[in-house]
Protein backbone atom coordinates (compact mmCIF):
# COMPACT_ATOMS: atom_id res chain seq x y z
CA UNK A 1 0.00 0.00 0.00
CA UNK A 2 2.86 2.21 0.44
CA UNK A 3 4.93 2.08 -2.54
CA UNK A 4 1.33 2.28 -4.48
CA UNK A 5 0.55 5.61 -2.62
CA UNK A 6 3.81 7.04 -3.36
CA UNK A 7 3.54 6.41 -6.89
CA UNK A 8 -0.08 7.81 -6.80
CA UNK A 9 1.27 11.27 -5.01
CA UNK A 10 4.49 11.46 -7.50
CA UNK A 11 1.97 10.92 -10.70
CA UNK A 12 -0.61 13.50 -9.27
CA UNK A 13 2.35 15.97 -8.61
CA UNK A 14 3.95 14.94 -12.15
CA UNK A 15 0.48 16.12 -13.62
CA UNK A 16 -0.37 19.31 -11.57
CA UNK A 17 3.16 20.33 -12.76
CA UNK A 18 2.24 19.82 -16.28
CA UNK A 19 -0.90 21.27 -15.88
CA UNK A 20 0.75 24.45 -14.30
CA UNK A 21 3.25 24.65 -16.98
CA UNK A 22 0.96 24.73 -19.64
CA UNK A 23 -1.34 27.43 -18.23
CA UNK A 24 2.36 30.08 -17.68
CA UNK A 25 3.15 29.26 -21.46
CA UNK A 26 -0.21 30.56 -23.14
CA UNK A 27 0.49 33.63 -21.45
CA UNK A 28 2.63 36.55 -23.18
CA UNK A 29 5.91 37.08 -22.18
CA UNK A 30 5.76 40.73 -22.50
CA UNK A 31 2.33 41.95 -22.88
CA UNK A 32 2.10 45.48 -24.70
CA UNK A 33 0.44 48.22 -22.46
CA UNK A 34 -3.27 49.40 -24.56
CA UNK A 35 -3.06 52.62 -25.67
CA UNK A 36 -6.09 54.43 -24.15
CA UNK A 37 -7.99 57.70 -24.09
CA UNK A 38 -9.93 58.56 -20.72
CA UNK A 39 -8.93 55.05 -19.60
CA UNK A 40 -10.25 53.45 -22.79
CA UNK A 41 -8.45 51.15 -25.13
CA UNK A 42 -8.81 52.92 -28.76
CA UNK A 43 -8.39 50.11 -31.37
CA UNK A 44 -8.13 51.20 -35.26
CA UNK A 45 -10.38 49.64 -38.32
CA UNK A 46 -8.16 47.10 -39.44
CA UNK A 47 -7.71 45.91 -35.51
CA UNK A 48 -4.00 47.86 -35.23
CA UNK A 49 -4.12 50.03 -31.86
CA UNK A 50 -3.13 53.53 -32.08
CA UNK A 51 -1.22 55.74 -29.82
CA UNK A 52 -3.22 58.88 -28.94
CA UNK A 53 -0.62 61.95 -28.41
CA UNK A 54 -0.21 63.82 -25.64
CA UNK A 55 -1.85 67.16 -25.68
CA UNK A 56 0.18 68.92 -22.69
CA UNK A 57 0.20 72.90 -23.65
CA UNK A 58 -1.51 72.47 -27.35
CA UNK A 59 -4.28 74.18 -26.65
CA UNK A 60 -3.15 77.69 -26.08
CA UNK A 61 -4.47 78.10 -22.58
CA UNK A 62 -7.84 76.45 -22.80
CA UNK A 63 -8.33 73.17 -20.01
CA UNK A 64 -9.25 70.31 -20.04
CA UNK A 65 -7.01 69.61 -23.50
CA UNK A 66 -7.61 66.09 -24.15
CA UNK A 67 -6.99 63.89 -27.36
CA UNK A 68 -9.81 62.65 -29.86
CA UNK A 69 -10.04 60.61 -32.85
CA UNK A 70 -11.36 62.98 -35.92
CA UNK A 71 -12.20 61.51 -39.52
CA UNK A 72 -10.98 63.54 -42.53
CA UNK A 73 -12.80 63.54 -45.45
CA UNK A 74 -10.41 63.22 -48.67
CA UNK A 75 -10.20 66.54 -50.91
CA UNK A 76 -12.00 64.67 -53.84
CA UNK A 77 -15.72 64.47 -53.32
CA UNK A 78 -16.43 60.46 -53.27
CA UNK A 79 -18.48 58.39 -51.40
CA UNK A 80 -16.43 56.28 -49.14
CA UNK A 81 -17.08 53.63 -47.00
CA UNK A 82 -14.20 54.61 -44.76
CA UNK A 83 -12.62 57.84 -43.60
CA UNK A 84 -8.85 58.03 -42.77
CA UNK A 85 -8.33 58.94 -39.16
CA UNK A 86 -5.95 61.04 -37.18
CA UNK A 87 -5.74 62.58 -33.74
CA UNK A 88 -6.17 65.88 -32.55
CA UNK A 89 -6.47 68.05 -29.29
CA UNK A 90 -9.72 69.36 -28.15
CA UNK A 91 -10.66 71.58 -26.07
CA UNK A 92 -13.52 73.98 -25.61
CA UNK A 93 -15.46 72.71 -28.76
CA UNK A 94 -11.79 73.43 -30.70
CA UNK A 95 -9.79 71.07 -32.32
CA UNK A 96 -5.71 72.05 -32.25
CA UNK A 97 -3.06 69.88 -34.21
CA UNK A 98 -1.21 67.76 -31.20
């Protein structure tokens, strides 16, 4: 009953080991930090996440300055599906180039 024990404990802790090991690997080694505006993670149209800047002193002297997403049409008059994107600093109804 003894050796039959032993062997019972070494093949559970040979398993919970394995099980352990596998669970650490499917994790990222160095997971990215999300990019985020008012504590929210801003993720692109093709699923790429993009950095918002930061909008310390770009809005003259107007506060709170914060960044925001902003679609710009193209200069030839076509219906699109899809506007390009690009960030800006807004404050006070205002939108300033970061």
């Amino acid at each position: 009953m003894g050796i039959y024990y032993c062997q019972r404990q070494l093949t559970v802790a040979i398993l919970m080991a394995f099980l352990l090991l596998a669970a650490v690997s499917a994790l990222p080694l160095n997971p990215t930090p999300q990019p985020s505006v008012g504590g929210r993670v801003v993720p692109e149209e093709d699923g790429t996440i993009s950095v918002p800047p930061s909008c310390i002193g770009r809005c003259e002297k107007c506060t709170p300055c914060k960044p925001v997403l902003v679609s710009v049409p193209p200069e030839i008059k076509r219906p699109l599906q899809y506007y390009p994107r690009k960030w800006k600093c807004q404050c006070g109804g205002k939108l300033y180039d970061p």
